[in-house]
Structures are given as structure tokens and as C-alpha cells.
N, C-alpha and C. Protein backbone atom coordinates (compact mmCIF):
# COMPACT_ATOMS: atom_id res chain seq x y z
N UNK A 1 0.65 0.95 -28.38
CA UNK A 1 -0.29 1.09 -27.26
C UNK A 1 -0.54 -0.26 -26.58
N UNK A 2 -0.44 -1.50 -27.17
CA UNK A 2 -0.91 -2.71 -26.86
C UNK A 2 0.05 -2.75 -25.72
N UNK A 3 1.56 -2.50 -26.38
CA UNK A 3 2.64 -3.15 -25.54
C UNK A 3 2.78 -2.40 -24.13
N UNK A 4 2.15 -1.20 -24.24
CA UNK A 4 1.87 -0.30 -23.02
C UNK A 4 0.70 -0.80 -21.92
N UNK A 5 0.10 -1.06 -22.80
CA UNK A 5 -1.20 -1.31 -21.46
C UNK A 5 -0.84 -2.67 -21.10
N UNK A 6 0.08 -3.53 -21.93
CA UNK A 6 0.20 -4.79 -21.01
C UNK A 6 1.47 -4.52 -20.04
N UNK A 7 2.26 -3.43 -20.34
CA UNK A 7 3.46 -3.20 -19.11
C UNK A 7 2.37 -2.81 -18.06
N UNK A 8 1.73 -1.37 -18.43
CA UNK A 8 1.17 -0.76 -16.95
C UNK A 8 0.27 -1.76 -16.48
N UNK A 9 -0.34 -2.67 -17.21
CA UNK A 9 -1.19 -3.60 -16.39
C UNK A 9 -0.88 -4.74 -15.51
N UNK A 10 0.85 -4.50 -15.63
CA UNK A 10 1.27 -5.02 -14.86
C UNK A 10 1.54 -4.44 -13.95
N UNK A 11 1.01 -3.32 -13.17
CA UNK A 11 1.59 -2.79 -12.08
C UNK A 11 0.46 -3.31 -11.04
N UNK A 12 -1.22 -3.58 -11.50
CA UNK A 12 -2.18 -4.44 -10.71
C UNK A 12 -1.60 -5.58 -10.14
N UNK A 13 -1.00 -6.65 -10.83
CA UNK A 13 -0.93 -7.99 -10.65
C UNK A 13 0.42 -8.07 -11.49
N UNK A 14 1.73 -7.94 -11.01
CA UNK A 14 2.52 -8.17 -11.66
C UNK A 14 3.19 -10.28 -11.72
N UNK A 15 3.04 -9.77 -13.15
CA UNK A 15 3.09 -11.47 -14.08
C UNK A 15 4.32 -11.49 -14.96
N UNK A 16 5.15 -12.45 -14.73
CA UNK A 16 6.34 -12.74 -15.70
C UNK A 16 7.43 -11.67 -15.66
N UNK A 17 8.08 -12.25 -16.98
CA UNK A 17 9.35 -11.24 -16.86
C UNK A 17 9.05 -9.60 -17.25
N UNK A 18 8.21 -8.89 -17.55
CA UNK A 18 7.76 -8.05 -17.61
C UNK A 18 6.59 -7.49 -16.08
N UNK A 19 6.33 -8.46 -15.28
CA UNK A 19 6.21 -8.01 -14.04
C UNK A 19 7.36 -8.08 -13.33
N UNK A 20 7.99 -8.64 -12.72
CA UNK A 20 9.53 -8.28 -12.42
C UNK A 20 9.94 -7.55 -12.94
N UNK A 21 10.34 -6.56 -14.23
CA UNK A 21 10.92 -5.25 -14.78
C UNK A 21 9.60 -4.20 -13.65
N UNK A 22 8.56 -4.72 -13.79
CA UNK A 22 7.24 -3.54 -13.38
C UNK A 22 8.28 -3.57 -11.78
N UNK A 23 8.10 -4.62 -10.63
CA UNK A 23 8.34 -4.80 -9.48
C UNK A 23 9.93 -3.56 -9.24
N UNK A 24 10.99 -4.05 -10.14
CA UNK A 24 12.13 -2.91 -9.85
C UNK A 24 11.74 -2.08 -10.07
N UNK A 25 11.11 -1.22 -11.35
CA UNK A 25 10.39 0.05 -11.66
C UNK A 25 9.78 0.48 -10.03
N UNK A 26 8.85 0.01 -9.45
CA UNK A 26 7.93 0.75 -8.55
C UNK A 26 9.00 0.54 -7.27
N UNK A 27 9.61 -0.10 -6.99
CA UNK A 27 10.74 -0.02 -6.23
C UNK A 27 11.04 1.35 -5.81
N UNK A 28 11.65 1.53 -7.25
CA UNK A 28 12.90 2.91 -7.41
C UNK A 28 11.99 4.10 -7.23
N UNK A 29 10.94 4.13 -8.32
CA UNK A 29 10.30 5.14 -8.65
C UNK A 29 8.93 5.63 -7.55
N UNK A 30 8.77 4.57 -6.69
CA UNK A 30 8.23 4.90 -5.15
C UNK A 30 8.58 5.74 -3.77
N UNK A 31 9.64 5.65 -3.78
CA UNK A 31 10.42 6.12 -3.44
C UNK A 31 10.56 7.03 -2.69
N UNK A 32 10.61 8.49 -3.27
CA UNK A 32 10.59 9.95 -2.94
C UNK A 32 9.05 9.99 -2.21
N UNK A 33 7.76 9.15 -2.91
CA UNK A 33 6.47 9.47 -2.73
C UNK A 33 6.26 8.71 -1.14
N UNK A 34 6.63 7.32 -1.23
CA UNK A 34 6.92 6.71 0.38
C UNK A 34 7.49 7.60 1.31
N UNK A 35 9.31 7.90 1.13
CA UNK A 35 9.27 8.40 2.35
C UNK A 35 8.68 9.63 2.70
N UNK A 36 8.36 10.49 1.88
CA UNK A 36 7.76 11.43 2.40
C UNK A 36 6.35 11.26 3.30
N UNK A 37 5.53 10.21 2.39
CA UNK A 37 4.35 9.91 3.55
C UNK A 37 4.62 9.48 4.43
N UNK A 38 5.95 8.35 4.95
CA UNK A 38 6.27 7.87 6.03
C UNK A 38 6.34 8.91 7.07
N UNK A 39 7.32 10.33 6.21
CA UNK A 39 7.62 10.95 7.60
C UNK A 39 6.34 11.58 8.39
N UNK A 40 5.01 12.00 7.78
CA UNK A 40 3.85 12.40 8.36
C UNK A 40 3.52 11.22 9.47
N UNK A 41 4.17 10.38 9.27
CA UNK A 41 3.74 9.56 10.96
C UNK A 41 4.46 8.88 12.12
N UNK A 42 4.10 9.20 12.89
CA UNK A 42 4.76 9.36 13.68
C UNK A 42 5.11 7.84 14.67
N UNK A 43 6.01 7.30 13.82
CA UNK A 43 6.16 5.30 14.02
C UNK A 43 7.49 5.45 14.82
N UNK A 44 6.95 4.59 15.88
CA UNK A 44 6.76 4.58 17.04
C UNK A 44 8.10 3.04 16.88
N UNK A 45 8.99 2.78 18.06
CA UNK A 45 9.83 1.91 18.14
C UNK A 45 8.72 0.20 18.47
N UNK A 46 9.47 -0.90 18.00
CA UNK A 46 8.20 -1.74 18.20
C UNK A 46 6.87 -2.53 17.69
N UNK A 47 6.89 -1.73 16.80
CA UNK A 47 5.67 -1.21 16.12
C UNK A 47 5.41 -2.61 15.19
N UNK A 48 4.39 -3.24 14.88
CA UNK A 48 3.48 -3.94 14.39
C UNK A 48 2.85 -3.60 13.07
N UNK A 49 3.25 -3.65 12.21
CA UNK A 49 3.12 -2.44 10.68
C UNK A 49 2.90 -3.81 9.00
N UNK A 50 2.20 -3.34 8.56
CA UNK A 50 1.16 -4.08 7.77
C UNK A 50 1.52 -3.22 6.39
N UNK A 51 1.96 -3.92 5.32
CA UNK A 51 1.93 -2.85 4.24
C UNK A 51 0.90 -3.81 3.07
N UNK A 52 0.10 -2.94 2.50
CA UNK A 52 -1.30 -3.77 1.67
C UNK A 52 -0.49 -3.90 0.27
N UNK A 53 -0.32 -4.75 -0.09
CA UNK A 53 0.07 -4.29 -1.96
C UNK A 53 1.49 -4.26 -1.95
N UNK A 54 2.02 -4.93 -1.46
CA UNK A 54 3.75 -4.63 -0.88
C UNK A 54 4.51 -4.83 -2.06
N UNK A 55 4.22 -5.21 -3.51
CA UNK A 55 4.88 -5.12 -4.95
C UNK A 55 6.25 -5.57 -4.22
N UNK A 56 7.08 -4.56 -4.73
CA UNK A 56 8.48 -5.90 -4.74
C UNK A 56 9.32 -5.13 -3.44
N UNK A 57 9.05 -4.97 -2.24
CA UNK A 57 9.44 -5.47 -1.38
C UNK A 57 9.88 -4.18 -0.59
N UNK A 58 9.87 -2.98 -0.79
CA UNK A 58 10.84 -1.99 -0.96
C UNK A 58 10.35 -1.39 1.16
N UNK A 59 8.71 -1.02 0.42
CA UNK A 59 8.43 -0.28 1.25
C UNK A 59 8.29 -1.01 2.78
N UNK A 60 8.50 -2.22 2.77
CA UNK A 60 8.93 -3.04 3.95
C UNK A 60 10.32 -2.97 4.50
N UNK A 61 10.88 -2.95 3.88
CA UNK A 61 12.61 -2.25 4.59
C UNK A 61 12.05 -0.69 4.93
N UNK A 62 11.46 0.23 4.06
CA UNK A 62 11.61 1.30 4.80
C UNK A 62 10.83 1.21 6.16
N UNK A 63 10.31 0.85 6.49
CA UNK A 63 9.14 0.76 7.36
C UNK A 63 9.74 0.09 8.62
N UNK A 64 10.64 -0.90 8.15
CA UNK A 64 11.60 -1.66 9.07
C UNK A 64 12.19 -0.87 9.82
N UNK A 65 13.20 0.22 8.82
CA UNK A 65 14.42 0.88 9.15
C UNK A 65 13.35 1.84 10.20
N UNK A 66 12.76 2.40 10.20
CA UNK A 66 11.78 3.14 11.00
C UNK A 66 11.20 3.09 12.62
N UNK A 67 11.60 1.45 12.73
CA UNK A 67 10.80 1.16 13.90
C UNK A 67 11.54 0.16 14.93
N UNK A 68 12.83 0.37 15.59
CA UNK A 68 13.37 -0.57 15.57
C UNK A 68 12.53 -1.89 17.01
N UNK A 69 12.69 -2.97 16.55
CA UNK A 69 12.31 -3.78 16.70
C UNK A 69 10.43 -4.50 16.87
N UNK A 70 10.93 -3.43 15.35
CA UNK A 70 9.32 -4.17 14.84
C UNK A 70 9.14 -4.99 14.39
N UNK A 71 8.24 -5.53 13.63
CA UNK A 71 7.52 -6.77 12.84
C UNK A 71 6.83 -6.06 11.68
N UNK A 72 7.13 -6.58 10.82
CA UNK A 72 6.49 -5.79 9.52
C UNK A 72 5.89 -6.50 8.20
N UNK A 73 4.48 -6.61 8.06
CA UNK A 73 4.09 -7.90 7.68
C UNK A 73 3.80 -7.38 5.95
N UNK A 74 3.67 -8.16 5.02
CA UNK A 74 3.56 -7.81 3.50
C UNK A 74 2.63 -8.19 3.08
N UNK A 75 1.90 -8.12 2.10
CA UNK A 75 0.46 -8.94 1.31
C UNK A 75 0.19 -8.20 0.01
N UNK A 76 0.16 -9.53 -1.15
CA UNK A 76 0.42 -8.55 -2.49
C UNK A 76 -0.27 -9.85 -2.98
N UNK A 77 -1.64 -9.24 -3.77
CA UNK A 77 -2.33 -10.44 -4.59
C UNK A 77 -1.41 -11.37 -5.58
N UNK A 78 -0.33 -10.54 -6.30
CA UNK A 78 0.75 -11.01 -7.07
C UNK A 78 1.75 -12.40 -6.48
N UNK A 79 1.32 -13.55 -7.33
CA UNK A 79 2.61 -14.25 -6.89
C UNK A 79 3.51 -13.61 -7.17
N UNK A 80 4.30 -13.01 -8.26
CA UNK A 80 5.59 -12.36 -8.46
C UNK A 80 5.77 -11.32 -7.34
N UNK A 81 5.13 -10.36 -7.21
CA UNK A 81 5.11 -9.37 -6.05
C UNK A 81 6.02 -10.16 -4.72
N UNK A 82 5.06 -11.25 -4.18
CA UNK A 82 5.47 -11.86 -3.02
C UNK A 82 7.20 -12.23 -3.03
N UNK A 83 7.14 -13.04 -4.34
CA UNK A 83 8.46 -13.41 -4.51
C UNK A 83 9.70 -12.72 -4.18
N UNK A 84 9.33 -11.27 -5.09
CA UNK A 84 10.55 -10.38 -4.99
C UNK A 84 10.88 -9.40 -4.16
N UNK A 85 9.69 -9.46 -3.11
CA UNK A 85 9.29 -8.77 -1.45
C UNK A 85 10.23 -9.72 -0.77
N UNK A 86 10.38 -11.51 -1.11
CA UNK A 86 10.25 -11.89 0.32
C UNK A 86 11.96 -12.00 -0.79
N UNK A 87 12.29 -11.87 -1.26
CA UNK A 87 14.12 -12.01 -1.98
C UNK A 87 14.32 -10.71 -1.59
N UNK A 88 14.17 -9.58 -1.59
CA UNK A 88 14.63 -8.14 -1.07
C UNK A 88 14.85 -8.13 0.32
N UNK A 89 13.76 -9.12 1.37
CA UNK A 89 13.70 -9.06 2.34
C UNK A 89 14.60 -9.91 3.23
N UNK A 90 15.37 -10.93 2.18
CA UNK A 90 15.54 -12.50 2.45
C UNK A 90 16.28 -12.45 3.83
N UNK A 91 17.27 -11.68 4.30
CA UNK A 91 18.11 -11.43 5.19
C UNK A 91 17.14 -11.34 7.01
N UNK A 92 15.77 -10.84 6.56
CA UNK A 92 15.15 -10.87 8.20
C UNK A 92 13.44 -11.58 7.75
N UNK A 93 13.67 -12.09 6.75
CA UNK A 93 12.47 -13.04 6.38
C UNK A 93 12.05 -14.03 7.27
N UNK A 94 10.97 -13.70 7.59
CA UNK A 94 10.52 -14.54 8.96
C UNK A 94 10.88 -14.73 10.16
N UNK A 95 11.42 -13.84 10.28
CA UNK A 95 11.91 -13.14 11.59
C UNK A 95 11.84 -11.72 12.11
N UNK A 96 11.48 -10.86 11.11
CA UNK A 96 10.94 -9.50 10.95
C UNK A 96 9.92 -8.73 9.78
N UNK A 97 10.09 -9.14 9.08
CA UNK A 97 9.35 -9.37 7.90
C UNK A 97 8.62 -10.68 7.16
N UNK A 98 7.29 -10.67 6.99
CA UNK A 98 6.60 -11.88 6.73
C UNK A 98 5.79 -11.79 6.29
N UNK A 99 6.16 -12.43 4.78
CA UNK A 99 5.42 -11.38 2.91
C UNK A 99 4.25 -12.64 2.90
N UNK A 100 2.69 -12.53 2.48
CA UNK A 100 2.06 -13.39 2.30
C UNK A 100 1.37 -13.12 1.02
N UNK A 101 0.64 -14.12 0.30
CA UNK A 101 -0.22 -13.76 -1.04
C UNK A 101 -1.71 -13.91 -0.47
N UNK A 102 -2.20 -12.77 -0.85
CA UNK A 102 -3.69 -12.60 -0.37
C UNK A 102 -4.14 -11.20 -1.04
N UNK A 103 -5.46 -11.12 -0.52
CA UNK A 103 -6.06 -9.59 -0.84
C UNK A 103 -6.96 -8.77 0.46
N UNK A 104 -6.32 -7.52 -0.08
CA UNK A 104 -6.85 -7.00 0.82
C UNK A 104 -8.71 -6.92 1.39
N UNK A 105 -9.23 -7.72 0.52
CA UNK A 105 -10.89 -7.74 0.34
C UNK A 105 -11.09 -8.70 1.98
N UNK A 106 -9.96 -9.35 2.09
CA UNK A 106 -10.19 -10.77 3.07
C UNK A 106 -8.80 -10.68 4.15
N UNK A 107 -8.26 -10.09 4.67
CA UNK A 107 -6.91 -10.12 5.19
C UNK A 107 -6.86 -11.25 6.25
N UNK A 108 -5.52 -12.18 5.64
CA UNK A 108 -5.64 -13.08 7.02
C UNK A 108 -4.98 -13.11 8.47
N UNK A 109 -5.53 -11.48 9.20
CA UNK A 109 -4.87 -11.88 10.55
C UNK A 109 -5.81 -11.29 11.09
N UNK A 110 -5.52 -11.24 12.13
CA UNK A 110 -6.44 -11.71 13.67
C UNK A 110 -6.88 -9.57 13.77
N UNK A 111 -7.80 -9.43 14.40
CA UNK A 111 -8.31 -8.26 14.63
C UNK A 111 -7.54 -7.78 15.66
N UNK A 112 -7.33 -5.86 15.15
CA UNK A 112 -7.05 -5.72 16.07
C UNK A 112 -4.97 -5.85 16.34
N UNK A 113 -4.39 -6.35 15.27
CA UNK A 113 -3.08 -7.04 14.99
C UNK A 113 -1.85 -5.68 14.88
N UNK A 114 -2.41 -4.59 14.33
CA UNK A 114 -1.56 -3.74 13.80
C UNK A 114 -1.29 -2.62 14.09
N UNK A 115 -0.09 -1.22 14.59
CA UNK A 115 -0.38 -0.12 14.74
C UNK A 115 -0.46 0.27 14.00
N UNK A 116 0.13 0.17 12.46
CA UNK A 116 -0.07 1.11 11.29
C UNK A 116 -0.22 0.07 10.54
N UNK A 117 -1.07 0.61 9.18
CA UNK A 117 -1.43 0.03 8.08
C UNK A 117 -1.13 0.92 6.80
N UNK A 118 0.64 0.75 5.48
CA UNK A 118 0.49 1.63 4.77
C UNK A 118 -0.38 1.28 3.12
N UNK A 119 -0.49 1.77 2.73
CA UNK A 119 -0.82 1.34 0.91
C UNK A 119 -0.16 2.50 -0.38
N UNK A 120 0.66 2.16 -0.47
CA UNK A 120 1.18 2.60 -1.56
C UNK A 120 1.00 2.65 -3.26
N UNK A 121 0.19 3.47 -3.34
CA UNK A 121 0.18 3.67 -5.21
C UNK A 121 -1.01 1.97 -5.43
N UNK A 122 -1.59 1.61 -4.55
CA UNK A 122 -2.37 0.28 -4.84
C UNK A 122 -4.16 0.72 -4.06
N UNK A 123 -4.46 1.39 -4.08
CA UNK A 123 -5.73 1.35 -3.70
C UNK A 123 -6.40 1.29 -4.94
N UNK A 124 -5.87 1.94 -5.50
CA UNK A 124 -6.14 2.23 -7.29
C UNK A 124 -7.06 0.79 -8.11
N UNK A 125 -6.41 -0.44 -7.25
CA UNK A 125 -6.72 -1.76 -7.81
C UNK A 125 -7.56 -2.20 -7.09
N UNK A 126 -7.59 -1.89 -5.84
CA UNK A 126 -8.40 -2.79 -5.07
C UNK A 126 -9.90 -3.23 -5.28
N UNK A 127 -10.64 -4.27 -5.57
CA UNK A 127 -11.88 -4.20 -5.85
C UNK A 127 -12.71 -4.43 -4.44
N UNK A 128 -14.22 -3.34 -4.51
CA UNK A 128 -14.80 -3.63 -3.59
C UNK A 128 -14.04 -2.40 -2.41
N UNK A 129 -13.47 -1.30 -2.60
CA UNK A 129 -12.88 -0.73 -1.89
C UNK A 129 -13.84 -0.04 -0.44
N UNK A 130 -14.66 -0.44 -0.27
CA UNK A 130 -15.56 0.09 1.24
C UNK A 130 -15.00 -1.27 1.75
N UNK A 131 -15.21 -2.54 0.94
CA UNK A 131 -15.17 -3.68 2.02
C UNK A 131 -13.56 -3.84 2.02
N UNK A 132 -13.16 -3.63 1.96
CA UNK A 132 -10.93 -3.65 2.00
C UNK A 132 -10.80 -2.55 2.92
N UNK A 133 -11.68 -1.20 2.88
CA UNK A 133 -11.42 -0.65 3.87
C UNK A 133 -11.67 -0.79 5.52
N UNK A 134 -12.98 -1.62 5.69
CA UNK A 134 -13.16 -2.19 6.70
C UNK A 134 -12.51 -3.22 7.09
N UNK A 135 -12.01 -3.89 6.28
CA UNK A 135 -10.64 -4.80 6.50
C UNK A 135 -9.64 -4.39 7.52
N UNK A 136 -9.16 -2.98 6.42
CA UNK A 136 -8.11 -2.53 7.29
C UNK A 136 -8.38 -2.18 8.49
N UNK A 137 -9.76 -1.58 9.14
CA UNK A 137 -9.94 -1.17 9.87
C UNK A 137 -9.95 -1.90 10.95
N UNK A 138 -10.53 -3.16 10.78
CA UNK A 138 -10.68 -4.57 11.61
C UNK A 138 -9.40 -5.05 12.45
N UNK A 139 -8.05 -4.87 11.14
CA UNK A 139 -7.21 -5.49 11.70
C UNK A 139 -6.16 -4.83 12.73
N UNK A 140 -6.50 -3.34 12.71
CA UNK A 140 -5.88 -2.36 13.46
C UNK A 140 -6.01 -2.03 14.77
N UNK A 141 -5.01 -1.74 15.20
CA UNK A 141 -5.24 -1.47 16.94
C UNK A 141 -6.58 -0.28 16.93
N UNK A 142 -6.93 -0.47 17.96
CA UNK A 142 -7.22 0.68 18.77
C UNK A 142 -6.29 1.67 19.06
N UNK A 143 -6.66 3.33 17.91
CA UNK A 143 -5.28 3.99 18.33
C UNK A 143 -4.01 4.04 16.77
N UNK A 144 -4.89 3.11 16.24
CA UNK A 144 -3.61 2.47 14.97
C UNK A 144 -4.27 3.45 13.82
N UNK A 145 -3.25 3.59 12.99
CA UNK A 145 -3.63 4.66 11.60
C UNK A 145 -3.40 3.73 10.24
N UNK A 146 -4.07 4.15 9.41
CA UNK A 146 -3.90 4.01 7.65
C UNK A 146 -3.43 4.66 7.01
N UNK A 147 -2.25 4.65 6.21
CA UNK A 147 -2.04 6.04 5.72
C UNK A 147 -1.94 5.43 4.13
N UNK A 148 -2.78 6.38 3.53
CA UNK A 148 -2.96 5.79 1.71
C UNK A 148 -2.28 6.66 1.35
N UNK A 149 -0.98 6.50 0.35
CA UNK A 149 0.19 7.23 -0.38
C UNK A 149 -0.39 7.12 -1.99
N UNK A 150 -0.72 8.26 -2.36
CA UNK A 150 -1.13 8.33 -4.05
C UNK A 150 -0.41 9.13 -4.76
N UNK A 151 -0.12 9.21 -6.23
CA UNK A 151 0.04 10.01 -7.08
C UNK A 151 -1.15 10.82 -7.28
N UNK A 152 -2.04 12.03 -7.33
CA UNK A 152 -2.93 12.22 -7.80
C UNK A 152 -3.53 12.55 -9.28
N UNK A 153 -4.21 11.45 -9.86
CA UNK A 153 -4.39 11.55 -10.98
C UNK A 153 -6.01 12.17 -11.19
N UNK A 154 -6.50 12.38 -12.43
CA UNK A 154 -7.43 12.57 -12.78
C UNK A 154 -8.88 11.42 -12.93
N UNK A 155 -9.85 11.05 -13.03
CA UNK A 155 -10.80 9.97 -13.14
C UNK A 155 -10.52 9.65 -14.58
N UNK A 156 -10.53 10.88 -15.64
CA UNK A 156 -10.40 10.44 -16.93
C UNK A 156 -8.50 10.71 -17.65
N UNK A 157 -8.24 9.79 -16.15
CA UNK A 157 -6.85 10.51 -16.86
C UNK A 157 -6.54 9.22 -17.91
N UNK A 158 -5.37 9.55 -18.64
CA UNK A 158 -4.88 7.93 -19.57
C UNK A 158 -4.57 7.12 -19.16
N UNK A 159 -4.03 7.17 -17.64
CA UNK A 159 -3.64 5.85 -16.87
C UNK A 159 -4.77 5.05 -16.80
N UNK A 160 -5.83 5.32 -16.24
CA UNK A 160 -6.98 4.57 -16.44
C UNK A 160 -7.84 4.19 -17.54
N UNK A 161 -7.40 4.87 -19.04
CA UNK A 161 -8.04 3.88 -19.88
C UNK A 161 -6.50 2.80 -20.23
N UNK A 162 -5.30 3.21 -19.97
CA UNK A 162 -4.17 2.94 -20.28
C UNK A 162 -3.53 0.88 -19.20
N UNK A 163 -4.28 1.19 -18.39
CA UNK A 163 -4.11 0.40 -17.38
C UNK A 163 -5.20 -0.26 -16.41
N UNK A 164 -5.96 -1.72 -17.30
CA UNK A 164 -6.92 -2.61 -16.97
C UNK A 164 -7.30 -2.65 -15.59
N UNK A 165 -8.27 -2.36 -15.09
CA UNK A 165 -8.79 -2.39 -14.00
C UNK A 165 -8.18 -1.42 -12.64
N UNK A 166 -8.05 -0.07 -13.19
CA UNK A 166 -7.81 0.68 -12.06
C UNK A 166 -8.29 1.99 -12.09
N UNK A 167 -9.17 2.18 -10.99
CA UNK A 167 -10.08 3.43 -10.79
C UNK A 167 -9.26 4.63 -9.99
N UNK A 168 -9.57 5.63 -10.55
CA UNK A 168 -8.58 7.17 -9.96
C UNK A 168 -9.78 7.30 -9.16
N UNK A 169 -9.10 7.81 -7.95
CA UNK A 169 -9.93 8.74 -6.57
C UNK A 169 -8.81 9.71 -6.26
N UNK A 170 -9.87 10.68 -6.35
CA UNK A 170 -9.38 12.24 -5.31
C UNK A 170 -9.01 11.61 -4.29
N UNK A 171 -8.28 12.81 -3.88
CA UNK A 171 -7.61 12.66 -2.19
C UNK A 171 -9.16 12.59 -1.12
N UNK A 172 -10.12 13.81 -1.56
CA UNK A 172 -11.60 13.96 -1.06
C UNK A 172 -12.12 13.10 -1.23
N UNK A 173 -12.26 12.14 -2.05
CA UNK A 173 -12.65 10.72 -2.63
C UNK A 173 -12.67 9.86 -1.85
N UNK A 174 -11.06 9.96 -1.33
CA UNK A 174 -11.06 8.50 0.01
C UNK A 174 -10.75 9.40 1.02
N UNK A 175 -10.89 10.45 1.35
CA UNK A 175 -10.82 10.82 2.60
C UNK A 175 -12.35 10.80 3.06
N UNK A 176 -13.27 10.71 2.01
CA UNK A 176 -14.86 10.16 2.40
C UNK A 176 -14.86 8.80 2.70
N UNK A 177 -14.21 8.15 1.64
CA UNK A 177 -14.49 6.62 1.77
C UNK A 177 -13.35 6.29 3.42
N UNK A 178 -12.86 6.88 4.19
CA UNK A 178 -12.26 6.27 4.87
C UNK A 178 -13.31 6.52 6.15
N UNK A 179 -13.84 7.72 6.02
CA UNK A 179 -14.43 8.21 7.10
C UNK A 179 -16.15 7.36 7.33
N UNK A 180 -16.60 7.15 5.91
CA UNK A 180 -17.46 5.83 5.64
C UNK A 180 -17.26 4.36 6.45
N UNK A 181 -16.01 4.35 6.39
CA UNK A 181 -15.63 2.92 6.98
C UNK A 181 -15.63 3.22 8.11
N UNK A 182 -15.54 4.32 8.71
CA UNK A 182 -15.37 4.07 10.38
C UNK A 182 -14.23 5.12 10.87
N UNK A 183 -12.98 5.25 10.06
CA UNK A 183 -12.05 5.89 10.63
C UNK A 183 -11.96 7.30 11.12
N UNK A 184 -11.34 7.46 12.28
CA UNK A 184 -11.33 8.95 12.86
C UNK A 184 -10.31 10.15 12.46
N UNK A 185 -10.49 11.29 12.59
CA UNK A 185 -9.01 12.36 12.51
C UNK A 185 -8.69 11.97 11.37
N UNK A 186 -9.32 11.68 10.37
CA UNK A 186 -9.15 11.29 9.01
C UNK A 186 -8.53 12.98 8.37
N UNK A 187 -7.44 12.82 7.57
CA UNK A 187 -6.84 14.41 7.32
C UNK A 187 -6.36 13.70 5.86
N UNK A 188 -5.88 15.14 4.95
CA UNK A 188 -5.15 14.92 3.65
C UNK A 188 -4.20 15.46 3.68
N UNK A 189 -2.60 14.71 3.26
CA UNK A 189 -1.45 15.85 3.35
C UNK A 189 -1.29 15.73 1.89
N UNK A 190 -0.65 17.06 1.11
CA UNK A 190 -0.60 17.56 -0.37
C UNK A 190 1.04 17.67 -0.79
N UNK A 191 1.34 17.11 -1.65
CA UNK A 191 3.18 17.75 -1.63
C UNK A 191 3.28 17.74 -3.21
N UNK A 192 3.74 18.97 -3.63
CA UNK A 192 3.72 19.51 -4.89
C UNK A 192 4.57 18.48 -5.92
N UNK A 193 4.34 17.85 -7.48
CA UNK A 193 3.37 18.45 -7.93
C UNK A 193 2.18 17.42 -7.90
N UNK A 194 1.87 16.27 -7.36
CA UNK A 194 1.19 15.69 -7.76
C UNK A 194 1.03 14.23 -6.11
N UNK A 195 2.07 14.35 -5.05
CA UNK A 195 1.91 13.46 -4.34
C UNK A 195 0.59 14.18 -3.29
N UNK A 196 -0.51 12.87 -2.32
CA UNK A 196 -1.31 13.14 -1.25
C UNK A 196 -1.05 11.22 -0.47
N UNK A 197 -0.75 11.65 0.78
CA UNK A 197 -1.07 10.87 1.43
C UNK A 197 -2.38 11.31 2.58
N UNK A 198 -3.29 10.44 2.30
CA UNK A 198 -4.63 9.97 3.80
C UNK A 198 -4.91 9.62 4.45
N UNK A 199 -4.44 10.30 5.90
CA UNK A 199 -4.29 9.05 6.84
C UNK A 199 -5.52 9.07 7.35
N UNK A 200 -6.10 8.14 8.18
CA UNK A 200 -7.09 7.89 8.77
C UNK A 200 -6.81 6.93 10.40
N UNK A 201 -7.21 7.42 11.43
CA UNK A 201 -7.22 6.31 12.45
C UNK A 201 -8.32 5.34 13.22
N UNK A 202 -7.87 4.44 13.69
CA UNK A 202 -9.01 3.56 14.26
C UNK A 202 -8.98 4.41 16.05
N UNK A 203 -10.72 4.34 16.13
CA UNK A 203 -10.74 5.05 17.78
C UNK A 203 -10.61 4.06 19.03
């Protein structure tokens, strides 16, 4: 059990050579659950796109391939995260893609910056989640959406005594907490057996 909760606790803040095994893991195994939330929106050529928690790099190429001649920016509290975002990415690194280390509690860009904002399988960690959500909200166009991609788990499921510092929310959970923060046309999409993405938009 020890050796378990220090793998999954690496999926918060991935550290060392056992966060890098975590970083390819969520890669691969993201995957099916990303593009499907991707396709619920409707991204637009151009596009200005923000991914919160960007782990090792993945869901920034998809997001790329999506929009052509966008800008697609990364932010992952993880030094390792950043690392193996901005090596996946290395080919349009700073020129289309541009991975930073930060948190979503404090985001460093300008209001107002983004048409879409995604989060993948990481809200789960975020601390302080009303004030990260107004974050996101801040930094988004007028017009711009959030879309939160989850597994849906239980509050008392084992992942959460299994894996240090991460709280389960219903899909209803943050489709309150988004609508709390401000966001409009806030909706839940369901895909059997266990994926919900929530999008929410800024008015």
C-alpha cells in the first residue's frame, strides 16, 4: 500500500523517476477521456487555448492539432510535469506552445488572454478551488469556455484515501462551483462508464 500511495501521489505533483513513469502513464491513459471532451467544443481555427495541469505534455498537441494556427499555453505546479510537456512539445516550443511552472490559485497572464481553458483529471488537486476558478475565469475572453474533463469517482472512493491531497467532486459538484464563480451556460456531458466533462462559459 505504501508503494501505491507514493506512485498515485504522484499524479498531484509528479517527482523523480517515478513521476516521469506517472507523466507517460497519464499521457496514454488520458487519452480516450481528452478527446472525447475535446470534441464537445467547438475550437475554433486561431484559437488562444490554456491547458491548467498540463502533466506531461500530451493534451497540448491535441489541442494544437485542433486549431490551426493557434497558441497553446501549459502550466503544471510540477517541475517534472513542465519538463516533459515542454520535451513532447520541443519541435513548436515557443513558438506555439509555451509550458510554464505555476498554479492555478495565481495564473500568470494578463485578463481576458484566452478562448478556451481545458483541465484534465487535475481539478481533483487544486487547493482553494472557488479561488482557481475565478482565476480561470479572469483570464478568459469574453465568450471563452472551461471545460473540466473527469473520471467520475466517488467522495469516499480509495483513490482519495489512496492518493495525498485529492478531493472527489460530482459532476453537480462543480457544475455549482463553476456557476458560483461567475460562469454562464454552464452544462454536464456524461459518457459511459465513468467519463463527465463541464463546461462552463465566460459572458
Amino acid at each position: 500500500m505504501g508503494l501505491l500511495k507514493k506512485l498515485f501521489t504522484n499524479c498531484a505533483c509528479p517527482q523523480g523517476r517515478m513521476g516521469r513513469a506517472m507523466l507517460k502513464f497519464m499521457n496514454l491513459c488520458h487519452a480516450p477521456l481528452t478527446n472525447w471532451g475535446l470534441k464537445l467544443l467547438d475550437i475554433q481555427d486561431s484559437w488562444t487555448m490554456l491547458d491548467i495541469g498540463c502533466g506531461g505534455g500530451a493534451t497540448l498537441q491535441r489541442l494544437l492539432k485542433r486549431s490551426k494556427g493557434a497558441k497553446v499555453y501549459g502550466i503544471d505546479i510540477s517541475e517534472e510535469s513542465v519538463a516533459k510537456a515542454k520535451k513532447v512539445n520541443a519541435k513548436v516550443l515557443d513558438k506555439k506552445v509555451f509550458v510554464t511552472q505555476g498554479s492555478a490559485e495565481k495564473l500568470p497572464y494578463e485578463d481576458g488572454k484566452f478562448d478556451l481553458v481545458t483541465a484534465v483529471e487535475t481539478v481533483y488537486f487544486w487547493p482553494n478551488l472557488p479561488i482557481c476558478l475565478k482565476e480561470v475565469r479572469r483570464v478568459l475572453k469574453s465568450g471563452g469556455k472551461f471545460a473540466i474533463m473527469v473520471e467520475v469517482i466517488d467522495g469516499d472512493s480509495m483513490w482519495t484515501n489512496v492518493v495525498e491531497g485529492m478531493t472527489a467532486y460530482s459532476p453537480e459538484e462543480l457544475k455549482k462551483l463553476l456557476d458560483d464563480a461567475g460562469f454562464t451556460q454552464t452544462e454536464i456531458h456524461r459518457k459511459k462508464p465513468s467519463y463527465a466533462t463541464i463546461i462552463g462559459a465566460k459572458k
